[in-house]
Protein backbone atom coordinates (compact mmCIF):
# COMPACT_ATOMS: atom_id res chain seq x y z
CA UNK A 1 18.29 11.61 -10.84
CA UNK A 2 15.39 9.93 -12.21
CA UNK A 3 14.29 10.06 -15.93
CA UNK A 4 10.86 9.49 -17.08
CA UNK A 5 10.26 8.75 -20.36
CA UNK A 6 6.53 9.23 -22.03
CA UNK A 7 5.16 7.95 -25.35
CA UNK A 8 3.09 10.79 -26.70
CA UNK A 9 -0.02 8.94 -28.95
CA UNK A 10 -2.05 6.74 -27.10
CA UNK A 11 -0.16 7.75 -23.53
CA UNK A 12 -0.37 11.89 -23.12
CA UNK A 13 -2.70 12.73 -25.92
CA UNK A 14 -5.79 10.56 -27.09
CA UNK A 15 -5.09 11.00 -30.88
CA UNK A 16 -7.31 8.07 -32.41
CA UNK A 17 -10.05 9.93 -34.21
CA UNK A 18 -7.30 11.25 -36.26
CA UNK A 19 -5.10 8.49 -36.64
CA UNK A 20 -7.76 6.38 -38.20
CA UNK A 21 -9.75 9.33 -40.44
CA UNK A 22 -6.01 10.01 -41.95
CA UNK A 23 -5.11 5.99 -42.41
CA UNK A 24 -8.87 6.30 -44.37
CA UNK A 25 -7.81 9.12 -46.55
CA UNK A 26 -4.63 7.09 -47.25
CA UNK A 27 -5.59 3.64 -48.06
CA UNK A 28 -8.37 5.53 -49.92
CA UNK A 29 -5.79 7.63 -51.86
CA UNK A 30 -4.02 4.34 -53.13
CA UNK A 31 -7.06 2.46 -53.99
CA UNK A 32 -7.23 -0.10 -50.99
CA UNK A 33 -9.40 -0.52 -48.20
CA UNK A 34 -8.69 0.83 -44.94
CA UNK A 35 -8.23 -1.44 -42.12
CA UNK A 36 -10.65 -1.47 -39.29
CA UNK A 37 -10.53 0.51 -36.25
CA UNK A 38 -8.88 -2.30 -34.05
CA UNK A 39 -6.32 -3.00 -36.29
CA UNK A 40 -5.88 0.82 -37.25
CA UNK A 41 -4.58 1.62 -33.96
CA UNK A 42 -2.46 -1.51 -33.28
CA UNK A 43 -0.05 0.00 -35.06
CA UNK A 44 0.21 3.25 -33.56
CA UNK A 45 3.77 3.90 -32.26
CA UNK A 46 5.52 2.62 -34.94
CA UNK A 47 7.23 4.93 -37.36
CA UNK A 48 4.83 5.36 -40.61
CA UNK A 49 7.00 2.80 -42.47
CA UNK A 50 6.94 -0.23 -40.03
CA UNK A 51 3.21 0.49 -39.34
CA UNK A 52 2.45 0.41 -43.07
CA UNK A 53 4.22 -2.65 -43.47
CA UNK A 54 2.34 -4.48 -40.90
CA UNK A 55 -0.93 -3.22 -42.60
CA UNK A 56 -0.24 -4.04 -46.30
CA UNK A 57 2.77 -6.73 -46.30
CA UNK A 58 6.91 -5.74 -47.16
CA UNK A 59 5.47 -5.69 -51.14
CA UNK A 60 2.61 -3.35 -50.31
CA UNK A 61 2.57 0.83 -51.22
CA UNK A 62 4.37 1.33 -47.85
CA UNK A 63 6.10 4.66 -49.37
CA UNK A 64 3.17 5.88 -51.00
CA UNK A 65 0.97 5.10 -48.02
CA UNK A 66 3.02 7.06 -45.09
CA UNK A 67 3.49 10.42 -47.36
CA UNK A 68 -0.59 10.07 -48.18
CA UNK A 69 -1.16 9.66 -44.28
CA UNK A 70 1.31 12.51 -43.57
CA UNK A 71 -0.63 14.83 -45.91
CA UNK A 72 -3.85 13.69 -44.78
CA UNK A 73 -2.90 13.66 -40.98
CA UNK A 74 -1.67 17.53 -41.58
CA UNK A 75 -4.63 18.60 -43.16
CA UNK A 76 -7.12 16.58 -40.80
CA UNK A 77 -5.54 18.06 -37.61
CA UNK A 78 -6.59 21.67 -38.68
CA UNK A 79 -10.41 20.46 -38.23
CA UNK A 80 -11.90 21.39 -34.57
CA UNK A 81 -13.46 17.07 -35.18
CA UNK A 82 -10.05 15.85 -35.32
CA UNK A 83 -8.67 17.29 -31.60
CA UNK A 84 -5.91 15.71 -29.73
CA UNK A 85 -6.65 16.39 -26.35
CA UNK A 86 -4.48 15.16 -23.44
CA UNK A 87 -5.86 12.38 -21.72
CA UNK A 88 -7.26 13.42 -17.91
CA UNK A 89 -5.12 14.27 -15.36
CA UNK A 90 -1.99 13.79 -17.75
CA UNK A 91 -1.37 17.67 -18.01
CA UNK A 92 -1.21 17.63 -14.42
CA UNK A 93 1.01 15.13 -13.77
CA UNK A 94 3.66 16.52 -16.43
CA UNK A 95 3.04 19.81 -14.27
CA UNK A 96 3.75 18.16 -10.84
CA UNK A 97 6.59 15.89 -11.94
CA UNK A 98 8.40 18.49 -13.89
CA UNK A 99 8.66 20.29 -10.53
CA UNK A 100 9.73 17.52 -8.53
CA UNK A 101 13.35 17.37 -7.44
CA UNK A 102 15.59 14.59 -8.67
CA UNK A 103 13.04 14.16 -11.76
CA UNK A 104 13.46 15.13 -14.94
CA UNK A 105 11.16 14.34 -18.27
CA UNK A 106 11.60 12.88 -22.13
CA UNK A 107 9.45 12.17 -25.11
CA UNK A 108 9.75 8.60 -27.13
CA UNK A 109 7.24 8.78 -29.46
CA UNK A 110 6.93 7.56 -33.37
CA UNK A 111 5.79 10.97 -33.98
CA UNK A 112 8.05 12.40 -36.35
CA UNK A 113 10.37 15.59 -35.33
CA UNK A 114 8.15 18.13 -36.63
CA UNK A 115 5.27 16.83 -35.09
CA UNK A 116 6.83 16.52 -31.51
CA UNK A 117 7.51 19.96 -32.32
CA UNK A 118 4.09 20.99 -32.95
CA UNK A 119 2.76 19.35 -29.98
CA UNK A 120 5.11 20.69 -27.44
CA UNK A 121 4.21 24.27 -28.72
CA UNK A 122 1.03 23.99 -28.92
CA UNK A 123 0.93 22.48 -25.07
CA UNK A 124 3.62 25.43 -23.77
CA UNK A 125 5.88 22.34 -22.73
CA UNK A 126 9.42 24.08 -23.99
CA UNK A 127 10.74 23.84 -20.83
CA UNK A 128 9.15 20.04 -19.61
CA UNK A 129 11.35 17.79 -21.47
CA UNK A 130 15.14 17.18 -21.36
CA UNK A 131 15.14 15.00 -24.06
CA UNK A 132 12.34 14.53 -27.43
CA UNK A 133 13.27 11.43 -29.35
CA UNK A 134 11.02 10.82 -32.76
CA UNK A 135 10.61 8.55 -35.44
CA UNK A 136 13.68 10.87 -37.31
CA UNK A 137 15.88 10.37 -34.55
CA UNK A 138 16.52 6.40 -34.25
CA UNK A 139 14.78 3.54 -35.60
CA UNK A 140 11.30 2.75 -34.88
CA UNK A 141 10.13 1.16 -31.63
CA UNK A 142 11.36 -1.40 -29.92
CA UNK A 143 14.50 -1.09 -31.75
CA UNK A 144 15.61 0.76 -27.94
CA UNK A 145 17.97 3.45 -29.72
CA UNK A 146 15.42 5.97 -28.50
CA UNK A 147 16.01 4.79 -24.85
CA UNK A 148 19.68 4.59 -25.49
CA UNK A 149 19.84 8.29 -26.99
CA UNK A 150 17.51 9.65 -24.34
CA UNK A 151 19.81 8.83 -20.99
CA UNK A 152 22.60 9.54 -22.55
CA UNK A 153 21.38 13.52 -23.47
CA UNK A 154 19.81 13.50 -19.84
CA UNK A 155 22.43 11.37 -18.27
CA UNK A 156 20.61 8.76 -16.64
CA UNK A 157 21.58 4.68 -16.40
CA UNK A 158 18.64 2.21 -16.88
CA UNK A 159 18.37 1.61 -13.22
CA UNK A 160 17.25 5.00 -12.83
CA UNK A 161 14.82 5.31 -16.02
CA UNK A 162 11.75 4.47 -16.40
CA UNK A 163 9.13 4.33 -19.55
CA UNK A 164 5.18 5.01 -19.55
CA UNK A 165 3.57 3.77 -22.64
CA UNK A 166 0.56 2.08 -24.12
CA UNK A 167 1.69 -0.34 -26.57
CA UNK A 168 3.93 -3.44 -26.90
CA UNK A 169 6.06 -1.50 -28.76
CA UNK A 170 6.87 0.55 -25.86
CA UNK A 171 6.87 -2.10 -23.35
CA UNK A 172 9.51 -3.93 -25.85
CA UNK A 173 11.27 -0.79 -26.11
CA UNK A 174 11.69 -0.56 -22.28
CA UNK A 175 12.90 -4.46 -21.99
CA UNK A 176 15.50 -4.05 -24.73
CA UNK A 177 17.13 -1.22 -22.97
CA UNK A 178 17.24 -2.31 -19.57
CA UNK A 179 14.47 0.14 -18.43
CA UNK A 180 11.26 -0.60 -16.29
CA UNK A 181 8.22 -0.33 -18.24
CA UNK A 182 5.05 0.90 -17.13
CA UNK A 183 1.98 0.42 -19.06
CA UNK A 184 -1.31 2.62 -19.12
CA UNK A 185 -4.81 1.38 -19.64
CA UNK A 186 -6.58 3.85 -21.54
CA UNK A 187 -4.43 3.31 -24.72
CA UNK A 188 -4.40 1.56 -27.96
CA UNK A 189 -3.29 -2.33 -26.83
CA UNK A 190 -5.03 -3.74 -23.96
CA UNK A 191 -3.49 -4.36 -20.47
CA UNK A 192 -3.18 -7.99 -20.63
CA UNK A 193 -0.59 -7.51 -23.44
CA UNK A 194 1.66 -5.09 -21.56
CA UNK A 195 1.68 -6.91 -18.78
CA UNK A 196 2.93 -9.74 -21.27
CA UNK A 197 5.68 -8.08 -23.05
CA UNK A 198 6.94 -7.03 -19.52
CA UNK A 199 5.27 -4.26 -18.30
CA UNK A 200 5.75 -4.04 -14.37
CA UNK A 201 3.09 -2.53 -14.03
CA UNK A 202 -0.42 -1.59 -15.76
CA UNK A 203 -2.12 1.89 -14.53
CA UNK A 204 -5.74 2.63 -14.71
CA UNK A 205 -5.23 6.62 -14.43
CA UNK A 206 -2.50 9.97 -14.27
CA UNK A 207 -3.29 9.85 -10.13
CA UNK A 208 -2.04 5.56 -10.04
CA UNK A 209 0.86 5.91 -12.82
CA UNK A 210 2.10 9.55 -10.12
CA UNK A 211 1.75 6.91 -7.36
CA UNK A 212 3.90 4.26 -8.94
CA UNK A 213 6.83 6.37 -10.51
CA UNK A 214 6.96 7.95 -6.79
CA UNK A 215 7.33 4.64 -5.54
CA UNK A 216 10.68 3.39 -7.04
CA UNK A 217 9.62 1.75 -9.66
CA UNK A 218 12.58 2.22 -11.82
């Protein structure tokens, strides 16, 4: 059997517009500017408190900043301008995957629970995933307790797991744990850096990433 893990922001959904309206509201809400775009969405896939920390220093308003963006981020997402869509093809490929033998699916994502909740209802993907790990299940990325917890609840080894993501932090993640990493192109850190923190691979779309995960590359 065959586990394939996804990261959710920046890998299945194309959440940016939001991510960086709700960091504004936040750094706004404590009195200090908010970063620019680039750097607003290096962070994303870090739990709220490690990507606050890399924004504003260990003696910044870390606490103050990550319940702000959690208020902000639930209010924000109500507004038609602040859509996550999936990113093309990605639907598709959960579709086609979930019904291939031998394959099953999991979520690593620094969402937190009730988000991952949220977005697997709102995409009718209840029965898609074996395992949903979240920023309130294990430390942030690329601590790789995530990894760790997902093949043990779907019962996979390393050898036969394999992690699509868009950020170091996932890549990372993936090396820690002894799992192949595969990096996409259309997210939030650019290829070359993937392909530095070990990605195997770097995919330019849903059609390339099907190709490769068919292709042994865990």
């Amino acid at each position: 059997m065959r586990l394939v893990v996804f990261d959710v922001d920046g890998t299945l959904v194309d959440s940016q517009h939001l991510i960086v309206a709700a960091q504004a509201v936040a750094f706004n809400e404590v009195g200090l500017p908010a970063p620019e775009r680039r750097i607003a969405l290096s962070v994303v896939g870090l739990s709220l408190p490690q990507a606050f920390r890399r924004l504003v220093g260990e003696d910044g308003p870390v606490a103050e900043l990550s319940e702000a963006y959690k208020n902000a981020y639930n209010r924000l997402r109500l507004d038609p301008d602040h859509e996550e869509p999936l990113f093309p093809g990605m639907g598709d490929l959960l579709d086609r995957l979930h019904a291939r033998p031998g394959v099953v699916l999991g979520i690593a994502t620094g969402k937190s629970r009730r988000g991952v909740d949220r977005l697997i209802e709102h995409y009718g993907w209840e029965d898609r995933f074996v395992t949903t790990q979240s920023a309130d299940d294990a430390p942030s990325k690329p601590d790789p307790a995530m990894l760790l917890q997902a093949m043990e609840e779907a019962g996979t080894t390393p050898d036969s797991t394999v992690m699509i993501g868009d950020t170091t932090f996932d890549i990372t993640m993936a090396v820690n744990a002894g799992v192949a990493p595969i990096g996409v192109a259309w997210g939030y850190h650019p290829p070359g850096t993937l392909l530095r923190a070990g990605a195997v691979s770097v995919v330019e779309n849903a059609l390339a990433l099907e190709g490769l995960i068919g292709g042994g590359a865990a």
